[in-house]
Protein backbone atom coordinates (compact mmCIF):
# COMPACT_ATOMS: atom_id res chain seq x y z
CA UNK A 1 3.76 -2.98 -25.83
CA UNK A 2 7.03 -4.49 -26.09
CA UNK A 3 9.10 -6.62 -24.58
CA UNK A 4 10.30 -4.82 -22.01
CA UNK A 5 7.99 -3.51 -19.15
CA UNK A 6 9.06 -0.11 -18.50
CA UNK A 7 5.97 0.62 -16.91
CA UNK A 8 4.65 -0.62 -13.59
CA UNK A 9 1.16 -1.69 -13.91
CA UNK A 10 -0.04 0.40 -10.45
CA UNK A 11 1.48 4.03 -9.92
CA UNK A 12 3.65 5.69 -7.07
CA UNK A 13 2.65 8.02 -4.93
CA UNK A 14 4.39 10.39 -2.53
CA UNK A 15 3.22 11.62 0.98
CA UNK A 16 1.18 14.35 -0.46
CA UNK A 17 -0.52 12.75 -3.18
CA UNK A 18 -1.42 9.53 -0.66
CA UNK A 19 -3.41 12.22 1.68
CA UNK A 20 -5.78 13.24 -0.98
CA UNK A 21 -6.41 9.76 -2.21
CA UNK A 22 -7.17 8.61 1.33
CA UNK A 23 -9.46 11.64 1.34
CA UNK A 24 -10.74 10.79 -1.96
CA UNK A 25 -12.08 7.70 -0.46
CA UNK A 26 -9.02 4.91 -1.31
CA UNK A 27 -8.33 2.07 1.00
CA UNK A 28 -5.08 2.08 2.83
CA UNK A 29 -3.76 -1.39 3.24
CA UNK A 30 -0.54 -2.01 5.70
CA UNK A 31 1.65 -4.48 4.47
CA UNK A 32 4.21 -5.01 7.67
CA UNK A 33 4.55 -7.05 9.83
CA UNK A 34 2.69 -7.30 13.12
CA UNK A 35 5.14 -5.88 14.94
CA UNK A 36 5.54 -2.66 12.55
CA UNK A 37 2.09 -2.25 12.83
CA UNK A 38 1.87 -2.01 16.77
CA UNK A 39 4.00 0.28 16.62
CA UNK A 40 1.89 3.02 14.52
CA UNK A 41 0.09 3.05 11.27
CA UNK A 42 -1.82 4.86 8.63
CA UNK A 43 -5.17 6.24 10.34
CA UNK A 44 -8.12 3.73 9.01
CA UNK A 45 -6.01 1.69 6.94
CA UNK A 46 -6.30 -2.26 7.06
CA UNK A 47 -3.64 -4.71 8.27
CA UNK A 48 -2.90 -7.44 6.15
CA UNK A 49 1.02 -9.01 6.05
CA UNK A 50 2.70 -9.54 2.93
CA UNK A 51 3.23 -13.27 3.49
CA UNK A 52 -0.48 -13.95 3.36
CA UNK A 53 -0.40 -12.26 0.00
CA UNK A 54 2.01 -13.88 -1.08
CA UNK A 55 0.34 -17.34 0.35
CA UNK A 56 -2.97 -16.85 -1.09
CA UNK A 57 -3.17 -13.32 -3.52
CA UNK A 58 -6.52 -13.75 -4.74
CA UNK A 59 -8.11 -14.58 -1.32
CA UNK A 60 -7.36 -10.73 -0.38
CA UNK A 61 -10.00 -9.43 -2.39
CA UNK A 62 -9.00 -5.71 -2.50
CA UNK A 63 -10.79 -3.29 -3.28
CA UNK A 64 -10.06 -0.70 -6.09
CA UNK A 65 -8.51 2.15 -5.56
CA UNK A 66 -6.52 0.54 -2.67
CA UNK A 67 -2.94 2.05 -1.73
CA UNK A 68 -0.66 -0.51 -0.26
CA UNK A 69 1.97 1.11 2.19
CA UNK A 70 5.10 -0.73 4.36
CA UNK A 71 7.67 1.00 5.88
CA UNK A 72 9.87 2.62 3.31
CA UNK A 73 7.97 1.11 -0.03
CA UNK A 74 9.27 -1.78 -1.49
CA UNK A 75 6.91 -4.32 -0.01
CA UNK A 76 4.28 -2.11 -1.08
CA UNK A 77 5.06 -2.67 -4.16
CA UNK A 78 5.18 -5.97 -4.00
CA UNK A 79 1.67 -6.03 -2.98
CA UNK A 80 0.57 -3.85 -5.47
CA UNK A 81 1.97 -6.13 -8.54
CA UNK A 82 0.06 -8.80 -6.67
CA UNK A 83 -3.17 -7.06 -6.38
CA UNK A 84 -3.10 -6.16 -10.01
CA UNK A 85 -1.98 -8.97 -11.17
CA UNK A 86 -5.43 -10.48 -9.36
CA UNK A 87 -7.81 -7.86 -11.24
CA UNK A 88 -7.67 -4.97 -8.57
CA UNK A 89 -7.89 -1.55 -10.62
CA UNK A 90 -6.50 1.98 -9.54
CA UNK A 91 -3.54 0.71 -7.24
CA UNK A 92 -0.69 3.02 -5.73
CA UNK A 93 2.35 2.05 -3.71
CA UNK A 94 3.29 4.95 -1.12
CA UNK A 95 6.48 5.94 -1.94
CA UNK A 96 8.28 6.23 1.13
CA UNK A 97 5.45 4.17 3.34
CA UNK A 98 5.34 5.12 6.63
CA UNK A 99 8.31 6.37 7.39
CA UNK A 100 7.53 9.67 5.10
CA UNK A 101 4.12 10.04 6.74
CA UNK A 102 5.63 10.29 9.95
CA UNK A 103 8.52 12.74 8.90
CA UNK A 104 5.81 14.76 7.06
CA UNK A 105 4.29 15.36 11.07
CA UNK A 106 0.93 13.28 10.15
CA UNK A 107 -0.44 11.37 12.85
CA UNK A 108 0.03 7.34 13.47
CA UNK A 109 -2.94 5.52 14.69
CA UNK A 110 -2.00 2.95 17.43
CA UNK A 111 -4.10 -0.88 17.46
């Protein structure tokens, strides 16, 4: 490897890809904020705010194989350097987060 990281150390994943990961059995983790998430999320995925990543990255304990979504993606990411960064395998940020599930039609799940 060189000096420059031209690679990302989890992958991207679009709208399409994310629904056969979640059916292949990966854990959706939300990344908004509380009041994002009231409003509609991922079906089944888990709720935990960037901040208290940020605060305390290796108390998360993700699993792996986890997908970290937000609203549009770049938190996401974000969370998915962190959770690598703490030994989580097989992460994807979903490109587009929520925002591209719900233009694709799929459903939100409400708290």
């Amino acid at each position: 490897m060189g000096t420059t990281n031209q690679e990302a150390p989890f992958r991207t994943a679009k709208v399409d890809e994310v629904k056969k990961l979640i059916e292949d059995g990966y854990e959706v983790v939300d990344v908004r904020d509380d009041w994002e998430w009231n409003k509609g999320h991922v079906p089944g995925a888990r709720h935990v705010v960037l901040d208290t990543i940020l605060k305390q990255p290796s108390a998360r304990n993700f699993r792996d194989r986890t997908i970290f979504v937000c609203a549009m993606g770049s938190r996401s990411a974000i969370a998915s350097e962190m959770a690598v960064a703490t030994g989580t395998k097989d992460v994807v940020n979903f490109e587009g987060g929520t925002e591209a599930w719900k233009k694709a039609g799929l459903p939100l799940e409400m708290p």
